[in-house]
Protein backbone atom coordinates (compact mmCIF):
# COMPACT_ATOMS: atom_id res chain seq x y z
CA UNK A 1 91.30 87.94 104.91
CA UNK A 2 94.50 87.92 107.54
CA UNK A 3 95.70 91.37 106.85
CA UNK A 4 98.57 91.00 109.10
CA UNK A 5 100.41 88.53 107.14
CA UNK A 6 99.35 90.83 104.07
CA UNK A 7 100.73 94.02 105.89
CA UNK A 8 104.08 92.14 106.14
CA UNK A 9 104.42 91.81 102.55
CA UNK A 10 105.25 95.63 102.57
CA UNK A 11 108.44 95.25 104.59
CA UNK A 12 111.91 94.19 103.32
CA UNK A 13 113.62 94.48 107.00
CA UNK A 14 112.71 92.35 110.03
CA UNK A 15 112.63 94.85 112.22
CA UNK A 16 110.31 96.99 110.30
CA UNK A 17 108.11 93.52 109.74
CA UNK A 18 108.00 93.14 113.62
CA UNK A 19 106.94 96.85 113.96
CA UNK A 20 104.01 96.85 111.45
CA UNK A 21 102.53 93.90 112.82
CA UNK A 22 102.52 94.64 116.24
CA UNK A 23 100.74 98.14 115.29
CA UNK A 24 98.46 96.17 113.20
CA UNK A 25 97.70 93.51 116.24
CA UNK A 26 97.16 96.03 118.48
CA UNK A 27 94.61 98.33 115.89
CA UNK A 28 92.23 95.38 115.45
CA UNK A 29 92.16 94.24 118.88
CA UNK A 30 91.53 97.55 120.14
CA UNK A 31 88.73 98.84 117.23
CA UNK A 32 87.17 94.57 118.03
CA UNK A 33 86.30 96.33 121.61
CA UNK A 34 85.14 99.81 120.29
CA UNK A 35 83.24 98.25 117.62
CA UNK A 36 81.82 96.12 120.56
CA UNK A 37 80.90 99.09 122.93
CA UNK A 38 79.89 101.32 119.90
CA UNK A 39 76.03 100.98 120.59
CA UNK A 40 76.12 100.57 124.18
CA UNK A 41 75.83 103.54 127.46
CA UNK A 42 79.14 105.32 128.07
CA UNK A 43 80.84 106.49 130.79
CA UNK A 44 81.95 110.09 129.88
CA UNK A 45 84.50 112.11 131.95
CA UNK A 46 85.29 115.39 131.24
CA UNK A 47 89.52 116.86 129.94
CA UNK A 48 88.21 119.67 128.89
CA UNK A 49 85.06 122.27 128.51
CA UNK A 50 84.08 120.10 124.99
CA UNK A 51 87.24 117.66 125.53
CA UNK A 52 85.89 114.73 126.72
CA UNK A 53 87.25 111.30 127.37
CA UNK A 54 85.09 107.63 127.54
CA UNK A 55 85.45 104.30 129.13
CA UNK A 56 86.19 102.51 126.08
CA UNK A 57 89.30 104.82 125.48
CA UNK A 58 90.38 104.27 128.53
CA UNK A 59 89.73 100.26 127.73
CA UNK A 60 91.01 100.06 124.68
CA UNK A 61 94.42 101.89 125.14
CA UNK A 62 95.04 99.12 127.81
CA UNK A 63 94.73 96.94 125.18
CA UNK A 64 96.90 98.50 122.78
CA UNK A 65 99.65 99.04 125.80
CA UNK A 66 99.54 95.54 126.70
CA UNK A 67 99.93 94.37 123.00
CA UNK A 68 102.54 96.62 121.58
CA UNK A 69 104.85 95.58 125.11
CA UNK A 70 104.42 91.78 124.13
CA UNK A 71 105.57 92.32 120.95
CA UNK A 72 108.14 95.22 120.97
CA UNK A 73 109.54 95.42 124.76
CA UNK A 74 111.60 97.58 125.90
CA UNK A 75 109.86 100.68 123.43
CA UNK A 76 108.29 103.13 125.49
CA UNK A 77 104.73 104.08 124.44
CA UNK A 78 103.49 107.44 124.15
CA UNK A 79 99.54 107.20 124.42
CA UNK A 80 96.69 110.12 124.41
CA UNK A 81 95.28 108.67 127.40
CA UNK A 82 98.27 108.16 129.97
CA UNK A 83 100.66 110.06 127.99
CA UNK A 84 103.24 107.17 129.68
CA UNK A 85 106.18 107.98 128.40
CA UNK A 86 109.47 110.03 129.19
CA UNK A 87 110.95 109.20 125.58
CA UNK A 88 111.57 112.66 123.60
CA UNK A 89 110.89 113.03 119.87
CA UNK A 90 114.64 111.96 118.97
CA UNK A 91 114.22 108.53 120.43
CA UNK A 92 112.05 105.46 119.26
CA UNK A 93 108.76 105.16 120.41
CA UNK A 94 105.10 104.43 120.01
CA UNK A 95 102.49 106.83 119.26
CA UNK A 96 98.83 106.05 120.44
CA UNK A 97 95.45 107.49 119.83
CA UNK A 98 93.24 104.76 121.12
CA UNK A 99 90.10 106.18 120.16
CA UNK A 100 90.75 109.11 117.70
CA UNK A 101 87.12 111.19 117.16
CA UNK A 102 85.93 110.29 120.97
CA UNK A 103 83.21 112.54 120.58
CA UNK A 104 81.89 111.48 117.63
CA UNK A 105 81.62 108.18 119.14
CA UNK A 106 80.11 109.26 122.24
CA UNK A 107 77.20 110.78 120.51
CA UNK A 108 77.10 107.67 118.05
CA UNK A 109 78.66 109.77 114.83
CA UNK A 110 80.36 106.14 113.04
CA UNK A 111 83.61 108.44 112.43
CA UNK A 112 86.39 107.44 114.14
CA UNK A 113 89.41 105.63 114.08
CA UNK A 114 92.77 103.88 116.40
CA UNK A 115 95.77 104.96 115.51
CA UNK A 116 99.44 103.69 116.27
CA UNK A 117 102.61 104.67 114.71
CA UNK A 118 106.58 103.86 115.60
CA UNK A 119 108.23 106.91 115.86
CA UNK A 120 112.35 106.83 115.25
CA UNK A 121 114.34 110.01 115.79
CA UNK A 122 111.58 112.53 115.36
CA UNK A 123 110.09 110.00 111.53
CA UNK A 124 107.23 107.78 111.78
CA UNK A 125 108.63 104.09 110.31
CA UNK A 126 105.61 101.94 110.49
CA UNK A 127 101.78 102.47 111.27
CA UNK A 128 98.45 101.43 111.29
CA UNK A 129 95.28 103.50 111.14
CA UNK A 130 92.06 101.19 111.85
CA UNK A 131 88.55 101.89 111.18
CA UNK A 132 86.58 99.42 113.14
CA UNK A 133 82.92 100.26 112.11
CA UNK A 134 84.20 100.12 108.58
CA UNK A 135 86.69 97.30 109.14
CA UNK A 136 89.49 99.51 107.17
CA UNK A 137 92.81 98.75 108.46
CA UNK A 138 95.17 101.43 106.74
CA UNK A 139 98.96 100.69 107.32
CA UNK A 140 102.07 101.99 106.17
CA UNK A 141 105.65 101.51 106.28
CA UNK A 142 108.51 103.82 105.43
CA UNK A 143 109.62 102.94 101.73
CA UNK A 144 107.69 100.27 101.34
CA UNK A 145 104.02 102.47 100.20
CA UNK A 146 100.58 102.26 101.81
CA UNK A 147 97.58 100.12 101.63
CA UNK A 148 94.13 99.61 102.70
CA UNK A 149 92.95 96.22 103.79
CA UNK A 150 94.89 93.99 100.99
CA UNK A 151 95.26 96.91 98.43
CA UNK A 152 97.81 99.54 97.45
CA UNK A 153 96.59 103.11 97.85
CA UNK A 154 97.58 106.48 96.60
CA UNK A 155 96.68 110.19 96.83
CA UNK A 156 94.27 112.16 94.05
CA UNK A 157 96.71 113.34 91.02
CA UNK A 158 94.34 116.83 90.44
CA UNK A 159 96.37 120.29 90.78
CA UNK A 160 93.03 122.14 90.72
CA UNK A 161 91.60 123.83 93.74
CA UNK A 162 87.81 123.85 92.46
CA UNK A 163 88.10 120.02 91.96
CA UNK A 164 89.48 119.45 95.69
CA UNK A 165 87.64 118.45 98.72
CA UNK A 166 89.46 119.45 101.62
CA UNK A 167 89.26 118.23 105.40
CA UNK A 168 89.95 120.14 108.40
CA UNK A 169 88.96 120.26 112.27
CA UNK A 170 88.46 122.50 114.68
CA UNK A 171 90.36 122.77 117.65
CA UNK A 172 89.50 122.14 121.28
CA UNK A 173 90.82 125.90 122.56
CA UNK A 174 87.85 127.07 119.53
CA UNK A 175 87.63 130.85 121.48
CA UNK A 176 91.54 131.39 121.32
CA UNK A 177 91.78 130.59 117.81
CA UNK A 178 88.08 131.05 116.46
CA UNK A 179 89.47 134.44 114.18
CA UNK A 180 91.83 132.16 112.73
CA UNK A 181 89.55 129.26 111.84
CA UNK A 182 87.21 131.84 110.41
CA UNK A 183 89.62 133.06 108.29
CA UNK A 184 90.64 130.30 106.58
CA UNK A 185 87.35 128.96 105.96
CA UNK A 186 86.30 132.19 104.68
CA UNK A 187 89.61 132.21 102.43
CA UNK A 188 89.52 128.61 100.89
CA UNK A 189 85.69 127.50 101.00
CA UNK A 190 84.81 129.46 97.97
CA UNK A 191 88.32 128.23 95.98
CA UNK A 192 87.94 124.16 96.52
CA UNK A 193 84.44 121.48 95.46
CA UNK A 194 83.92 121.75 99.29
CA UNK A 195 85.22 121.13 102.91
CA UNK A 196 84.17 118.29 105.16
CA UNK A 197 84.95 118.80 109.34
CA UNK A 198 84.47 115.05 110.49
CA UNK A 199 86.09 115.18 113.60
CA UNK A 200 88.82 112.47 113.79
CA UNK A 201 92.29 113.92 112.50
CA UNK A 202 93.44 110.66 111.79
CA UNK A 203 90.85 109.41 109.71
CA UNK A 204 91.32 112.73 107.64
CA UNK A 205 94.82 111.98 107.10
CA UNK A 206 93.88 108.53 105.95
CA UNK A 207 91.43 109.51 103.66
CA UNK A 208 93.90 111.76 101.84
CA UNK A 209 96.25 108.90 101.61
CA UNK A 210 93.64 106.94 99.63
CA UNK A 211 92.15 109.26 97.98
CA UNK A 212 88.74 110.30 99.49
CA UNK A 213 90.23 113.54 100.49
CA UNK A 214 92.66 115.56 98.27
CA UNK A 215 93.88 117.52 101.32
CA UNK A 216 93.19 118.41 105.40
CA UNK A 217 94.58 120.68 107.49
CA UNK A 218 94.16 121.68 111.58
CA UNK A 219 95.66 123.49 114.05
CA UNK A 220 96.69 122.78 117.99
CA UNK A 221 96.68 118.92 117.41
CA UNK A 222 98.82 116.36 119.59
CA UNK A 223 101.32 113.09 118.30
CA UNK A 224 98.82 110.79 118.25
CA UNK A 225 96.37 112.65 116.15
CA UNK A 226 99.02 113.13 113.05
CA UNK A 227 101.79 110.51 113.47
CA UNK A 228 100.24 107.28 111.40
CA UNK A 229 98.57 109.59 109.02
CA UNK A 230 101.95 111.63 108.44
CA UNK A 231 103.37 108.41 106.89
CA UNK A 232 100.00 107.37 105.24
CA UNK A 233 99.88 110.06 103.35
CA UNK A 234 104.08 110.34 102.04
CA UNK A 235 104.05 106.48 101.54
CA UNK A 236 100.85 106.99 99.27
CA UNK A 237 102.51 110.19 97.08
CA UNK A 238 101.38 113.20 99.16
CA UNK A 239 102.96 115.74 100.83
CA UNK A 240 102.53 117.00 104.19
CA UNK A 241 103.93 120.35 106.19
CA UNK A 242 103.41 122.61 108.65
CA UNK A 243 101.33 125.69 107.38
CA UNK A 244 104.48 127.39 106.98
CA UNK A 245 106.05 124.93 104.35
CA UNK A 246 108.67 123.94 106.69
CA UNK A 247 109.24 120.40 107.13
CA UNK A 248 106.27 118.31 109.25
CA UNK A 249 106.60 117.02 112.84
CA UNK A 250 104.01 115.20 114.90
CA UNK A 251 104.79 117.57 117.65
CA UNK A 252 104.56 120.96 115.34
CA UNK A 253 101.50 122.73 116.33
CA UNK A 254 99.51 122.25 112.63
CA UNK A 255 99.66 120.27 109.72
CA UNK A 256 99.09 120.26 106.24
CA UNK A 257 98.53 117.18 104.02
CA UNK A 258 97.85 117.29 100.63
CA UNK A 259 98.10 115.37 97.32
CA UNK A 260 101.22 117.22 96.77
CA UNK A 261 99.86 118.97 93.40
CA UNK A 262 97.84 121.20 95.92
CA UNK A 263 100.53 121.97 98.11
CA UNK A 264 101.71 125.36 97.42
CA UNK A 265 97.97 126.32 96.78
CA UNK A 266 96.57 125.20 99.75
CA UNK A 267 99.75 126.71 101.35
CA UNK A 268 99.01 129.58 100.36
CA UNK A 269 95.46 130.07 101.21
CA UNK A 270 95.80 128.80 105.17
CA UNK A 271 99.07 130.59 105.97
């Protein structure tokens, strides 16, 4: 199956056609070399006490880089690993979590994802989430919907809490902001089916979109954790926010996506 020329059938607009499939290009050449590496010794450095980062990161955002600036110069590219870009959130640029869930592959946990969105004025437009041990390339673009590999997807229609299974994370900084992750597990675990803490934000946000999950939320996450799943999950029916209600950014501090008939229920719980 050549999903790219598949994506493309989403997209009414050239330019949003040139911006899906370079995020697609760039997906599956980057999760070919992390699928590669998956079995094999890693180099691990260090960002944090449990923040770590690998070679194949590293690798494979140099991949992405190089791909997205053959096929979209002149867009700066915002990336996890380089962070190289002076753009602000009201211009256009690309969003890039080469390797989202780095731990989980560094301990060889097959849970994780890439993850590349085009960000205009603050809105993601187009993006791809890929999957590589799975070979699941999610994509989206604005008004067009959201699919998985060569089908349409969409978001669980139940408005019952005990029929939900919810993802979440935990965040890096886990002393500073263990009361509140205690809290809210201790609030919604006995409400919902059950809750599943993967570790790969993206994937999460993906899974809501098509259905596996029927809502995540996390705190203290970055751009390229929440920017390709943000549209995932509106172009597939859902809702997303910040755990206030207030309208969702990828650089708000938390995020809430649900199937939209949770919403206000889940809202309520995590606030």
């Amino acid at each position: 199956m050549d999903r790219i020329p598949n994506s493309l059938s989403l997209c009414t607009e050239n330019e949003h056609r040139t911006w899906l499939a370079a995020a697609c290009r760039a997906a599956l050449a980057a999760g070919d070399l992390i699928r590669e590496r998956y079995e094999q010794p890693h180099t691990i450095t260090m960002k944090g006490a449990i923040d770590l980062v690998t070679e194949t990161d590293v690798a494979a955002e140099a991949i992405i880089t190089a791909s997205l600036t053959a096929d979209t110069p002149g867009i700066p590219i915002m990336a996890e690993e380089t962070k190289a870009s002076h753009a602000t959130a009201a211009e256009r640029l690309w969003i890039v979590d080469p390797l989202d869930g780095t731990t989980n592959f560094a301990h060889g946990f097959p849970f994780f994802a890439v993850s590349i969105a085009l960000l205009d004025r603050g809105r993601p437009m187009a993006g791809a989430i890929y999957v590589p041990l799975r070979d699941e390339l999610f994509y989206a673009v604005r008004g067009c919907g959201a699919r998985l590999n060569d089908r349409t997807i969409s978001v669980t229609g139940t408005n019952r809490l005990i029929e939900a299974l919810v993802g979440t994370g935990f965040p890096y900084q886990i002393e500073a902001t263990l009361p509140t992750v205690i809290r809210q597990l201790k609030t919604l675990l006995p409400l919902v089916r059950d809750i599943r803490r993967a570790g790969a934000a993206a994937l999460d946000l993906a899974y809501v979109a098509c259905g596996r999950l029927d809502g995540f939320y996390e705190m203290n996450l970055q751009p390229w954790d929440t920017a390709a799943g943000w549209l995932l999950v509106e172009e597939a029916g859902g809702t997303v926010s910040t755990f206030s209600g207030t309208p969702f950014s990828p650089f708000a501090s938390d995020i809430l996506a649900s199937n939209g008939g949770l919403h206000h229920q889940l809202l309520e719980r995590i606030r």
